[in-house]
C-alpha atoms as a PDB file:
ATOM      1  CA  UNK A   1      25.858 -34.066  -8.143  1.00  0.00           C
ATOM      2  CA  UNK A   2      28.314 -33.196  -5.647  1.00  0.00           C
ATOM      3  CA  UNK A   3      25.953 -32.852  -1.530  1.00  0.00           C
ATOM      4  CA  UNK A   4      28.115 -29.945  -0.832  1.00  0.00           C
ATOM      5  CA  UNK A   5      26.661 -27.915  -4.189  1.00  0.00           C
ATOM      6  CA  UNK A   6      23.173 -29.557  -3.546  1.00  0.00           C
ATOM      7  CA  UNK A   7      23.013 -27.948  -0.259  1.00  0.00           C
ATOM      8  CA  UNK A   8      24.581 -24.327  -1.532  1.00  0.00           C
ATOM      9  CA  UNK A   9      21.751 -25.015  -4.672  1.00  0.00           C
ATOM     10  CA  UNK A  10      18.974 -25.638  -2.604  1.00  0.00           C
ATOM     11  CA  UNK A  11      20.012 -22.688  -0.438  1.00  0.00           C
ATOM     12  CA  UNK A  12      20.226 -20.787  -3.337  1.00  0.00           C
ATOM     13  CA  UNK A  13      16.628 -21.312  -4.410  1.00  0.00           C
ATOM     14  CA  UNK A  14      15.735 -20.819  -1.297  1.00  0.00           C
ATOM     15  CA  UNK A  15      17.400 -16.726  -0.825  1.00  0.00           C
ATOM     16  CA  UNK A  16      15.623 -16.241  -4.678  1.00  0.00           C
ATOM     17  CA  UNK A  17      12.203 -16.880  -3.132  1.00  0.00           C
ATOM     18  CA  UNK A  18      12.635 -14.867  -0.429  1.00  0.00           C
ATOM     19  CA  UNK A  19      14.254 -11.886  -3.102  1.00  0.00           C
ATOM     20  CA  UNK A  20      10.412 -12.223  -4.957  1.00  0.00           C
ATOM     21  CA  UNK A  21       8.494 -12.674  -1.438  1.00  0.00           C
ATOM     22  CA  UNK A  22      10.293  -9.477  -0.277  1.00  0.00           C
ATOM     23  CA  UNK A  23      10.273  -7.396  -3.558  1.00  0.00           C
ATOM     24  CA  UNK A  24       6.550  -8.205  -3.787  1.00  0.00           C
ATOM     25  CA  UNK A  25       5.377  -7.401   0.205  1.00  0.00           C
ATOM     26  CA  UNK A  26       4.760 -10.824   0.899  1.00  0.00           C
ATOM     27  CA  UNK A  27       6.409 -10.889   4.509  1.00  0.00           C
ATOM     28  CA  UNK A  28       4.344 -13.611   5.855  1.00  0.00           C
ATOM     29  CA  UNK A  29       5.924 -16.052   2.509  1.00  0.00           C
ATOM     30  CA  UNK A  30       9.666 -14.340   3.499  1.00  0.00           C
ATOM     31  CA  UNK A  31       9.565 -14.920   7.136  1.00  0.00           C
ATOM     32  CA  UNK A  32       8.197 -18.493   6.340  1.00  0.00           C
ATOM     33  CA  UNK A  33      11.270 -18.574   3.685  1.00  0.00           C
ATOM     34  CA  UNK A  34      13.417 -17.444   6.340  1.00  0.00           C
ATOM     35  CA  UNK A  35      13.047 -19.994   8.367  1.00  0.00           C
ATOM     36  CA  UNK A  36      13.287 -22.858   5.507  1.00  0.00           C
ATOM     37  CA  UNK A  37      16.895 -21.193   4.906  1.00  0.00           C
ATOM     38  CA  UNK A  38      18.215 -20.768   8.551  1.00  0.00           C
ATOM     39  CA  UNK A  39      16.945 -24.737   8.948  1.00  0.00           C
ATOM     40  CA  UNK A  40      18.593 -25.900   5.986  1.00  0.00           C
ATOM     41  CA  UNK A  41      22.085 -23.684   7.058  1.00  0.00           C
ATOM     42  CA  UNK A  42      21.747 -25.931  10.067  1.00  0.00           C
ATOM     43  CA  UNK A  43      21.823 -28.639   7.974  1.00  0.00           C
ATOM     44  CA  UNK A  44      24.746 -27.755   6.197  1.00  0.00           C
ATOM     45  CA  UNK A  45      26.763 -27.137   8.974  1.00  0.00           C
ATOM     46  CA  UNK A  46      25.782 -30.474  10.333  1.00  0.00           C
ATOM     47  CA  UNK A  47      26.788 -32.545   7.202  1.00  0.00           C
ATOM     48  CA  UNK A  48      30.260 -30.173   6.740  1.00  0.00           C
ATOM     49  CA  UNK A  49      33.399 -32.849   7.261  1.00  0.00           C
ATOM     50  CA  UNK A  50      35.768 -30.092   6.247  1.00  0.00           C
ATOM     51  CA  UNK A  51      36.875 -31.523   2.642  1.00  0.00           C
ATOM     52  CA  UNK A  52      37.920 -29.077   1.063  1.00  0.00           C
ATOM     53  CA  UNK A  53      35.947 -29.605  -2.152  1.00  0.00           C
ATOM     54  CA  UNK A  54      37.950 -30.180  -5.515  1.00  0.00           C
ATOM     55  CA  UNK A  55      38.269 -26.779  -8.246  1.00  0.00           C
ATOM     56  CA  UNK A  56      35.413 -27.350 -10.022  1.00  0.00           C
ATOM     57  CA  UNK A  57      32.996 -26.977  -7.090  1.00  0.00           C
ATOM     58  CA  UNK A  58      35.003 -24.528  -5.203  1.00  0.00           C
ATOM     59  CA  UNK A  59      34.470 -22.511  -8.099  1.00  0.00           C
ATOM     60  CA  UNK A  60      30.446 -23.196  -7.959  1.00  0.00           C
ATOM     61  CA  UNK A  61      30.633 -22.451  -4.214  1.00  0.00           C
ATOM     62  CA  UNK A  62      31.681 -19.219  -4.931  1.00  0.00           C
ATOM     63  CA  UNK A  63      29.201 -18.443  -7.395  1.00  0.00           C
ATOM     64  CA  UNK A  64      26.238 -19.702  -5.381  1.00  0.00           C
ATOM     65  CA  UNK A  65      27.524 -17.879  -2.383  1.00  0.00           C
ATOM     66  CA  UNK A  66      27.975 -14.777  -4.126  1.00  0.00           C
ATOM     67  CA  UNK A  67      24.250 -15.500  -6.101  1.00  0.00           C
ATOM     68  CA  UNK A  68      23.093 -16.032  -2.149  1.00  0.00           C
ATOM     69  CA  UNK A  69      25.008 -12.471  -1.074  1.00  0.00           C
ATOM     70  CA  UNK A  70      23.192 -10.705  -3.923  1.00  0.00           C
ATOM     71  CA  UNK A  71      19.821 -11.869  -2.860  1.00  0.00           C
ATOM     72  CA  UNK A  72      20.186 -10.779   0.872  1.00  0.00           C
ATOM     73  CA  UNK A  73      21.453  -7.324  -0.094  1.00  0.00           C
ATOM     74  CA  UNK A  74      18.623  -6.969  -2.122  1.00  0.00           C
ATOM     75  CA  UNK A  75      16.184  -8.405   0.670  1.00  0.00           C
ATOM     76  CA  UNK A  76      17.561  -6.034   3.077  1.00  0.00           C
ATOM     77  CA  UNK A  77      17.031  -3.281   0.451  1.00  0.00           C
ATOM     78  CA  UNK A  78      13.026  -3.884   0.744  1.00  0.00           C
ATOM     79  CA  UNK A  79      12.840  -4.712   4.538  1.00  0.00           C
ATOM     80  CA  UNK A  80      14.692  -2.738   6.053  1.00  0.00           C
ATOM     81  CA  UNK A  81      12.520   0.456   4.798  1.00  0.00           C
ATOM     82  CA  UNK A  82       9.477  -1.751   5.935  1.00  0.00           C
ATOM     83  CA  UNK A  83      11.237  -2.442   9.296  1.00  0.00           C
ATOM     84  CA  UNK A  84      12.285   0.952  10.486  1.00  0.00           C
ATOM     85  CA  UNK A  85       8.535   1.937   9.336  1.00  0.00           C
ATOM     86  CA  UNK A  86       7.281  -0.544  11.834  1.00  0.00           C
ATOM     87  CA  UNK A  87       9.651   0.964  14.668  1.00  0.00           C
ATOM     88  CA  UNK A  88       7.965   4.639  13.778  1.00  0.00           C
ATOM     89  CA  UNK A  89       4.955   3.195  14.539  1.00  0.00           C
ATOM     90  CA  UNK A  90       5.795   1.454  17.571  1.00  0.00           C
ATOM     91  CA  UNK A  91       7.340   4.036  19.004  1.00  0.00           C
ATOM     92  CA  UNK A  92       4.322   6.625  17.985  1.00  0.00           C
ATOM     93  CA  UNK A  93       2.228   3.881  19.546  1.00  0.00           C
ATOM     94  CA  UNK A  94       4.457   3.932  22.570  1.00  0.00           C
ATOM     95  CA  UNK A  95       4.396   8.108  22.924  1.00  0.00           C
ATOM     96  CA  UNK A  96       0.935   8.062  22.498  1.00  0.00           C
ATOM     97  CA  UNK A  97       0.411   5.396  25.485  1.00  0.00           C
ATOM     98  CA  UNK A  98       2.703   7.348  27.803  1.00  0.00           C
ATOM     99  CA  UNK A  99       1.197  10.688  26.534  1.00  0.00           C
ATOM    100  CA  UNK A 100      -2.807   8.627  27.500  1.00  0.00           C
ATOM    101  CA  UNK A 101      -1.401   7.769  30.956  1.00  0.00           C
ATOM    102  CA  UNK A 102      -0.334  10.760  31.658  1.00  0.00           C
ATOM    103  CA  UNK A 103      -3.321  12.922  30.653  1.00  0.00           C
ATOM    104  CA  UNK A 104      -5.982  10.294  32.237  1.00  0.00           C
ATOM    105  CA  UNK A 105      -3.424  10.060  35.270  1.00  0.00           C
ATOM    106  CA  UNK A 106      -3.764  13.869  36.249  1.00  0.00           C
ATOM    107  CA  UNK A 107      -7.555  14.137  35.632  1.00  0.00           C
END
């Protein structure tokens, strides 16, 4: 098999895992995922000699790319929720600190 559609399979794979880590909770597994797939984009760009490849695997390229675009939309569909949860309750933590230091400050 062609390297180029290797890498865009194995990069593939990689997004789907982190689709199932993030649709199940499992953000230890999807931030471990995460950094699998921003290592092995590395990679790619490393090995690109800018061939463009012949129809056949353009056309696969596309479809893993697009298979890749579909998984991120849905990851961002479950984390960001979870993330602007988190920045509630940092910045409740935050109030609450400020709101502490100013009480304990004046007595």
């Amino acid at each position: 098999m062609n390297l180029l559609i290797e890498n865009y399979e194995l990069l593939s794979s990689i997004t789907a895992q982190m689709r199932v880590a993030a649709t199940d909770g499992q953000w230890d597994k999807l931030v471990e995922l995460e950094k699998q797939c921003s290592q092995h984009v590395a990679i790619m760009k490393a090995q690109d000699i800018g061939i463009p490849p012949n129809e056949s695997t353009r056309l696969r390229k596309v479809a893993l790319i697009r298979k890749i675009l579909e998984d991120d939309a849905e990851i961002r569909n479950h984390t960001e929720p979870w993330v602007e949860q988190l920045q509630h309750i940092i910045h409740s933590t935050g109030q609450e600190r400020r709101l502490q230091q100013t009480y304990f400050n004046e007595y």
